[in-house]
Structures are given as C-alpha cells and as structure tokens.
Protein backbone atom coordinates (compact mmCIF):
# COMPACT_ATOMS: atom_id res chain seq x y z
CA UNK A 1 -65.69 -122.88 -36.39
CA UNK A 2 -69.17 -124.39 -38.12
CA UNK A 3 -67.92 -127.52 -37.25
CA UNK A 4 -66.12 -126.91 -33.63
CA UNK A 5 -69.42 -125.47 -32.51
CA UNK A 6 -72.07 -128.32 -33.64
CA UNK A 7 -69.63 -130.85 -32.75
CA UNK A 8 -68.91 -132.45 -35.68
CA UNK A 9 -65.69 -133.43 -36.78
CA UNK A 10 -63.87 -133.38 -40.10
CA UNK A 11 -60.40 -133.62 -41.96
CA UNK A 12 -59.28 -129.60 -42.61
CA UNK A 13 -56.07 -130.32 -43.37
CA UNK A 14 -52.55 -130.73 -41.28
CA UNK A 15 -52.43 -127.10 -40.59
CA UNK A 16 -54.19 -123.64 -40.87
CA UNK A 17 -53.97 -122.26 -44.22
CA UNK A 18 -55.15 -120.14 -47.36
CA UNK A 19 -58.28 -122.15 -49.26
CA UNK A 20 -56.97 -120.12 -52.22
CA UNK A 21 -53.14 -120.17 -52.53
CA UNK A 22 -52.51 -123.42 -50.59
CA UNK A 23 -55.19 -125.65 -50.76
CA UNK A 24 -54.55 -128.82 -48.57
CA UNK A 25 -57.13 -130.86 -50.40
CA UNK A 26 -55.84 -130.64 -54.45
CA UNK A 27 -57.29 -134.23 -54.65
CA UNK A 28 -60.63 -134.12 -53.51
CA UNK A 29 -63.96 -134.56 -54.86
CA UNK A 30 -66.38 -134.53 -52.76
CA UNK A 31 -70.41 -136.07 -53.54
CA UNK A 32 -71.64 -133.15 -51.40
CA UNK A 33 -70.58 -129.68 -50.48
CA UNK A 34 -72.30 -127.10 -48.30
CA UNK A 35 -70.87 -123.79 -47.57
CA UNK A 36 -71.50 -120.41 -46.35
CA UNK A 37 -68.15 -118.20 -47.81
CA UNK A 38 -67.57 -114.92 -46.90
CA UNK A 39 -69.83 -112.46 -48.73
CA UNK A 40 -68.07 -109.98 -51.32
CA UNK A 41 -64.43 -110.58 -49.94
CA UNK A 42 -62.34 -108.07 -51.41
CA UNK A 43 -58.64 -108.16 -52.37
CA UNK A 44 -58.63 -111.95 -51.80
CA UNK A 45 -55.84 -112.68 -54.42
CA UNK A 46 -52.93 -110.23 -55.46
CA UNK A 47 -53.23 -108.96 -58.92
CA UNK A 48 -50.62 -111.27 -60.31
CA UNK A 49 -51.44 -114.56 -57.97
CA UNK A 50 -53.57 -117.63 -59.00
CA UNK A 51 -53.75 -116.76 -62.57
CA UNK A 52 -52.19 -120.06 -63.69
CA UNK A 53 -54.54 -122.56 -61.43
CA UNK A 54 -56.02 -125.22 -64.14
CA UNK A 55 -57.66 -127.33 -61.45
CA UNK A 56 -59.84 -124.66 -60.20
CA UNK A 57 -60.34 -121.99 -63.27
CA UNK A 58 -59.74 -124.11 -66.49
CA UNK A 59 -62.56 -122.95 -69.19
CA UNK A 60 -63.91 -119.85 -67.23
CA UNK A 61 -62.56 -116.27 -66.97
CA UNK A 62 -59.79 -115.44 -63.98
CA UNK A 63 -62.26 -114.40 -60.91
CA UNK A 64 -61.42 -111.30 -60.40
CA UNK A 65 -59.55 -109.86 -57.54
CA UNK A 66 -61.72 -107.60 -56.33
CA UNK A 67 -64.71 -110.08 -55.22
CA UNK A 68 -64.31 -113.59 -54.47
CA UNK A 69 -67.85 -114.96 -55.05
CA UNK A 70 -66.84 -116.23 -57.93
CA UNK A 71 -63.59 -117.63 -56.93
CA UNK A 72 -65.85 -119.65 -54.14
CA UNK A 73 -67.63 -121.01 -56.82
CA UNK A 74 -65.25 -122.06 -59.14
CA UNK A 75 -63.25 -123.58 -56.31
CA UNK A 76 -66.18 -125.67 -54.87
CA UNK A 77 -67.58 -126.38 -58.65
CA UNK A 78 -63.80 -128.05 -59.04
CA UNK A 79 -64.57 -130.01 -55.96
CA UNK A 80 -67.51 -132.09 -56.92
CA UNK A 81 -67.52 -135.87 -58.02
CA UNK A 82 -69.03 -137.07 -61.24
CA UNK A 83 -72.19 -137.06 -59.17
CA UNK A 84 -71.66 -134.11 -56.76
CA UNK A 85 -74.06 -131.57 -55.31
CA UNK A 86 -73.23 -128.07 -53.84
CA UNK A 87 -75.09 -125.95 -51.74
CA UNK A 88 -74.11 -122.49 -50.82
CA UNK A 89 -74.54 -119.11 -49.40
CA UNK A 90 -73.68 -115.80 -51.42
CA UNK A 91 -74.85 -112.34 -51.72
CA UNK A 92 -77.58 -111.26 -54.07
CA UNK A 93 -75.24 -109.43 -56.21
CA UNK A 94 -73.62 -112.71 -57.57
CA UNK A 95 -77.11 -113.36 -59.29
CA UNK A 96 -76.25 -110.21 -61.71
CA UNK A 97 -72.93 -108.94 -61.86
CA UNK A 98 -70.85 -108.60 -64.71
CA UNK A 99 -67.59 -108.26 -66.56
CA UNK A 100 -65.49 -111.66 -65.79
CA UNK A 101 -67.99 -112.29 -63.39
CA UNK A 102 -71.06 -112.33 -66.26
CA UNK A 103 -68.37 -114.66 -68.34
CA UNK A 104 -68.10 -117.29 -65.97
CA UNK A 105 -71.33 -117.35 -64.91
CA UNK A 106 -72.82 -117.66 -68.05
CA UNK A 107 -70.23 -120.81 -68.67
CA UNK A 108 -71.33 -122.28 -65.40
CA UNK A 109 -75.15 -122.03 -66.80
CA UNK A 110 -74.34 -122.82 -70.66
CA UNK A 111 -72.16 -126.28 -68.85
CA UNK A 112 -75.30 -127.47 -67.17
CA UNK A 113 -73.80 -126.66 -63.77
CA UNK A 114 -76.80 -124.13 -62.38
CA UNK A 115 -79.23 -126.43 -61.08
CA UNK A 116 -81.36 -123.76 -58.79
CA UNK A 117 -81.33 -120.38 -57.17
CA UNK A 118 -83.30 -119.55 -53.64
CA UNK A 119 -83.71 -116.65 -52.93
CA UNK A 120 -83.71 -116.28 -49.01
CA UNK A 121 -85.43 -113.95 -46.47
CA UNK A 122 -84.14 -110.97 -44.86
CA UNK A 123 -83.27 -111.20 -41.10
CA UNK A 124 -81.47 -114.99 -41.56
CA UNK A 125 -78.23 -113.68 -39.94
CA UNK A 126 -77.07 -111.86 -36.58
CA UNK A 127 -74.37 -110.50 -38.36
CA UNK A 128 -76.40 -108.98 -41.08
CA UNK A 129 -79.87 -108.60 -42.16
CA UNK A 130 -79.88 -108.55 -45.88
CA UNK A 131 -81.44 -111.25 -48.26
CA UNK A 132 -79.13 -113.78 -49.68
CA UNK A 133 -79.00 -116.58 -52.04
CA UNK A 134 -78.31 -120.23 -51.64
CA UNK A 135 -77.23 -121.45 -54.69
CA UNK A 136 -77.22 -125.32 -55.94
CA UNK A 137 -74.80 -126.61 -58.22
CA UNK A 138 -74.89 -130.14 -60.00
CA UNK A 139 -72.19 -131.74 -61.52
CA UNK A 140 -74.63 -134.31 -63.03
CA UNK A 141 -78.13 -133.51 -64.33
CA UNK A 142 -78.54 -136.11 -66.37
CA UNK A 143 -81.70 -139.00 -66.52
CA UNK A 144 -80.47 -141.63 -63.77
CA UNK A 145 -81.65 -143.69 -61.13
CA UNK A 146 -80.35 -143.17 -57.72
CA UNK A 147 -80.47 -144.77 -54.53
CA UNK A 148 -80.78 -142.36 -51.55
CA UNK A 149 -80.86 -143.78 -48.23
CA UNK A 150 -83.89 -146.48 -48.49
CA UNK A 151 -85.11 -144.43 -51.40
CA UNK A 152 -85.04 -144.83 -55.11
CA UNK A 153 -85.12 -141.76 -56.95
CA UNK A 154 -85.63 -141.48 -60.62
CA UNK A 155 -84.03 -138.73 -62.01
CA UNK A 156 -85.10 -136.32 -65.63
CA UNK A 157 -82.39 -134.76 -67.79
CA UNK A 158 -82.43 -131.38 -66.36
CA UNK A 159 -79.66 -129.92 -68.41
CA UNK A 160 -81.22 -127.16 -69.91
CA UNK A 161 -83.43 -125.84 -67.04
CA UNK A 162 -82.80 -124.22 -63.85
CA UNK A 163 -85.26 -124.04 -60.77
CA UNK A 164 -85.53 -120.63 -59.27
CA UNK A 165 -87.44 -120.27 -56.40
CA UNK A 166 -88.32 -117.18 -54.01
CA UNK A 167 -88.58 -117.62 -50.06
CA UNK A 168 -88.77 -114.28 -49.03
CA UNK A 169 -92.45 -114.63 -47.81
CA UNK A 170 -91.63 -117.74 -45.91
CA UNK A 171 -91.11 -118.14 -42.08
CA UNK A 172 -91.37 -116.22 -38.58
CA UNK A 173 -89.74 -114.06 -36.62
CA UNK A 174 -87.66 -115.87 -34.27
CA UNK A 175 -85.79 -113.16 -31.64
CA UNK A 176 -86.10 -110.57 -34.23
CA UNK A 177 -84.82 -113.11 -37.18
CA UNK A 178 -86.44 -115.69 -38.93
CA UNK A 179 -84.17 -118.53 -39.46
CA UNK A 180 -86.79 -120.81 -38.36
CA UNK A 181 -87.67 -120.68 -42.17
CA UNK A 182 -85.95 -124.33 -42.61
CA UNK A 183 -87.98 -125.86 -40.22
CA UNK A 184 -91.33 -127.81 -39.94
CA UNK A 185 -93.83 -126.93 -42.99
CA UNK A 186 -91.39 -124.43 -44.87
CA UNK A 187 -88.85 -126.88 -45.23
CA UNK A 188 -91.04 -129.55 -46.21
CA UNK A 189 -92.90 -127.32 -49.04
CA UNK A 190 -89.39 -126.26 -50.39
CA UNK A 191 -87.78 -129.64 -50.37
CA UNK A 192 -90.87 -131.36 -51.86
CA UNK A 193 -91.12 -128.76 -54.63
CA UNK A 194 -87.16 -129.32 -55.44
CA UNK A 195 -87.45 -132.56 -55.71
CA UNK A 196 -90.25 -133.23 -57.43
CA UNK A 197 -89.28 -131.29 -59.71
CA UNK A 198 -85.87 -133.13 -60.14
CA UNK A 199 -88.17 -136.56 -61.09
CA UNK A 200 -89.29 -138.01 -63.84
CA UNK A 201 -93.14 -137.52 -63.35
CA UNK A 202 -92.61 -134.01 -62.53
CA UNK A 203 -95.13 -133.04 -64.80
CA UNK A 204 -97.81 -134.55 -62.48
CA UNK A 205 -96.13 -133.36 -59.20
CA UNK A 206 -94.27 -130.47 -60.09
CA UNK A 207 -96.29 -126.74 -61.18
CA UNK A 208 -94.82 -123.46 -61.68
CA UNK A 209 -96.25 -121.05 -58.88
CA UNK A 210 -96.60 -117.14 -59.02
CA UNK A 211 -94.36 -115.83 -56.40
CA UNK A 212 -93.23 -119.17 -55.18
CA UNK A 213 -90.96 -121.05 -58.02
CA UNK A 214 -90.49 -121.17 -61.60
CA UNK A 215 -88.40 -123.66 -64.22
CA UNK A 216 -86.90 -121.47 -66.62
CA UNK A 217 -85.42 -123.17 -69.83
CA UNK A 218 -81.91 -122.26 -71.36
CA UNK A 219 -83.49 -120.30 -73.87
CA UNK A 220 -85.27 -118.03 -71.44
CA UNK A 221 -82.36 -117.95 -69.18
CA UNK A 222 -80.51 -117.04 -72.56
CA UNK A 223 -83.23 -113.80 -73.69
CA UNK A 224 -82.46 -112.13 -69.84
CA UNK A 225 -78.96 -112.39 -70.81
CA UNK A 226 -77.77 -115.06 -68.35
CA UNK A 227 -79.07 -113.39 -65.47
CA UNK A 228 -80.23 -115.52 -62.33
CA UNK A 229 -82.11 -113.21 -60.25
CA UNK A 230 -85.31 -115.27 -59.31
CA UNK A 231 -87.40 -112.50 -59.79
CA UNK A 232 -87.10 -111.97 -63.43
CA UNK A 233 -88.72 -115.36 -64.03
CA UNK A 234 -91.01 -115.98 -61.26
CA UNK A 235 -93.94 -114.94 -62.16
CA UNK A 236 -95.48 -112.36 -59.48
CA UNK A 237 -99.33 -111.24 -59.17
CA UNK A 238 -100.23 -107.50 -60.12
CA UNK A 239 -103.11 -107.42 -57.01
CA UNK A 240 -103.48 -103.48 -58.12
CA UNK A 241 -104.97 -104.54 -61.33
CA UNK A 242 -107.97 -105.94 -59.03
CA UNK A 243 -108.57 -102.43 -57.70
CA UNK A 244 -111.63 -100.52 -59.45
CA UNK A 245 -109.85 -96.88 -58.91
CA UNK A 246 -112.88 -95.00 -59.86
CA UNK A 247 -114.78 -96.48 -57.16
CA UNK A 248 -111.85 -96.89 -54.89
CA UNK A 249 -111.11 -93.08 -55.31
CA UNK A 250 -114.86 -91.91 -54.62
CA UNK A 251 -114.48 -94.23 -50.95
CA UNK A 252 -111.20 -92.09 -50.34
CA UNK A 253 -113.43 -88.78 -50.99
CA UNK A 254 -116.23 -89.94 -49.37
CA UNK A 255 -113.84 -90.76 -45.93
CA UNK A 256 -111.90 -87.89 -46.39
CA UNK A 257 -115.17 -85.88 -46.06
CA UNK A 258 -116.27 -87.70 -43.04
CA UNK A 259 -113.09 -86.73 -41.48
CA UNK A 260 -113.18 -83.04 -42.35
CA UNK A 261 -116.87 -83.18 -41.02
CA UNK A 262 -115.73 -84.77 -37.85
CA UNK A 263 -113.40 -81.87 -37.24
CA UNK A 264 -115.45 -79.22 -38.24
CA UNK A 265 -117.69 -80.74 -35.11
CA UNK A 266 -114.95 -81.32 -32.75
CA UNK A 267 -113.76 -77.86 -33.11
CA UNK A 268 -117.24 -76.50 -32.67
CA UNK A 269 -117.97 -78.45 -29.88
CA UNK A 270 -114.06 -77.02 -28.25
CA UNK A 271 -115.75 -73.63 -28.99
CA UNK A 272 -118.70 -74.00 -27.08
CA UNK A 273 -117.04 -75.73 -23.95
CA UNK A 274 -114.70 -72.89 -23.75
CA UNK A 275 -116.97 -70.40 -24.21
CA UNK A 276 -119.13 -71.15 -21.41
C-alpha cells in the first residue's frame, strides 16, 4: 500500500502471501531495506510453525510467538547483502525486552549488526501517537571506501560501537503531528551527525552531545546488559542542579505573601463596596 500510494513500483511477488510462512523472495539480498512492520503483532506464528527456518533464524533464539518484532528483524537482517543497510520502524519496547527476545538481541549487538538507535518523537503517526524507534542495521561495519552517488566516502571500523541518538525534542507540529521532523534543518543535523560519525575523521567532525547523541562502545553496551534504550547512554543535563533552592524558596514565600496580601485587600475593598 506504501508503494501503491507514492507511486512507486516494485516486484512483491506473483501473488499475495504470508512474509513469514511463504516468503516469495528466499533468494534475495537486498543493499538496502526500509520498513515500517506492524508494531507488537501478536500470535504471528503457531506455536509449532517456523521453528526449523535456517535462512532466517540460524544462530539466534526462535522469535517468539507472541511478538513479532523480533521475527521482523531477523527476517530483514537475513535479507541484507554483504554490504546491506536496514532501516526500520518498531516500538520502544524492542529496545528492552527480554527472554528470547534479550538472546537475540544481544547476538545481533555482540555480531556487529546494531549500527544505531533513534529514538523518534511522539505524534509521528495518525494511527497512533506514541514514540517509536527507527532502528539501523549494518551488515558491514568494517574500514572501507565507498562510492555513493558522486561521493566518496571513507568508512572507520565501527564494529564495536553503536550510535544512539534521541529526537524527541526535534520538529513542529504539523496538523496536530510533527512528522515534519525529517525535513529541512532536522534532517540535515541528524544525517550529518550519522554520517560523520560513520567516517574516518570522525574525531574532528563527530562529538558526543547531551541530550542529542552518544557512541557507546561494546563494553558499555555490555555493563547495561545489552540494553538499547538511547536514554541510558545519552547523556542528559540535570538543569535543577542550577537552582539555588534556598533563595528560590524565599522568592516562592515572598510571592506567596504578595498574593495573600492582595486578597486580604480585594476582600476588604468587596466589604466596603457592599457595605455602602
């Protein structure tokens, strides 16, 4: 429907059909995947279905049936070239869940797969208006060189970091949403940031920012136990700790006062209007 809608058109097979028990492209790889799954869909495989599916789950944990994030993943992960890049949509709860869910993300992160996490604003969707996350998957963060378009871009070894970055702060209100976020000045600050960081001379282009973005290492990633919620590494700015409370709590008195004098007068000044 993506596609009908913006006019663009694409090879989805020879007839309608389950992406999970009858995929019609087994033989794909694809250099670049976007995607927006369903969020949380429940009972997407019967108890006893897809368990042997090497393609698609060999070296992580069974997703299990009763959330398919995970299955979305693995699927598209299975997808990519040598070289391949995924971007997709999925709920905040992906970042953190756990049982066979923790297992295979962990593997995805200890296989050099995570590349970054955005967090995204509320508001982005008609349907819905909680945050989300658009997650980036690499199949190859190695050093290269790599010709993009008329540009040559040199790539670090990235395999033991992952870029998290928060947008929740970013955009405007567009009929009461704010999807407008990936336009103009946002887009450009994100997508700079991203891939500067990605280069070789990222040191001199790239900075970690409190409450914007944040490179965490392996071994960091490792200490929060493999979680990937973007706000337990970004760092975020305690503006309380700029408050003097002594003073700011004598300024409250002092107001409060003024008030309680200002009604004191009011009500005298009732009484002697209605009393003449």
């Amino acid at each position: 429907m993506n596609l009908a809608i913006r006019g663009i058109s694409a090879n989805l097979g020879e007839r309608a059909a389950n992406t999970f028990s009858n995929d019609l492209h087994k033989d794909l790889k694809a250099d670049f995947i976007m995607a927006n799954p369903p969020f949380n869909q429940k009972d997407w495989r019967a108890e006893n279905e897809l368990l042997d599916d090497p393609p698609r789950w060999k070296g992580y944990e069974i997703p299990p049936t009763s959330n398919a994030n995970y299955g979305w993943i693995l699927h598209m992960a299975s997808k990519l070239s040598d070289h391949g890049v995924a971007g997709f949509l999925l709920a905040n709860g992906a970042l953190s869940g756990g049982g066979d869910e923790y297992k295979i993300r962990k593997q995805l992160i200890e296989n050099n797969l995570v590349e970054a996490i955005l967090i995204l604003p509320r508001n982005m969707f008609y349907t819905t208006d909680i945050s989300v996350t658009l997650w980036i998957l690499n199949k190859n963060k190695k050093e290269t060189v790599r010709k993009i378009g008329d540009e040559t871009r040199n790539y670090r070894d990235r395999q033991k970091e992952i870029l998290f970055m928060d947008l929740r702060e970013m955009g405007k209100p567009f009929e009461k949403k704010i999807y407008p976020i990936l336009r103009c000045r946002y887009s450009k600050k994100i997508t700079e940031t991203y891939h500067s960081w990605q280069q070789i001379d990222w040191k001199s282009t790239y900075k970690d920012i409190p409450e914007f973005c944040y490179s965490a290492s392996i071994e960091e990633i490792r200490e929060k136990d493999y979680s990937l919620v973007p706000s337990r590494y970004i760092e975020f700015v305690n503006r309380d700790e700029e408050i003097d409370f002594d003073e700011k709590m004598k300024s409250l008195q002092r107001e409060i006062g003024e008030l309680l004098q200002e009604e004191k007068n009011l009500a005298m000044s009732c009484y002697v209007f209605l009393k003449t």
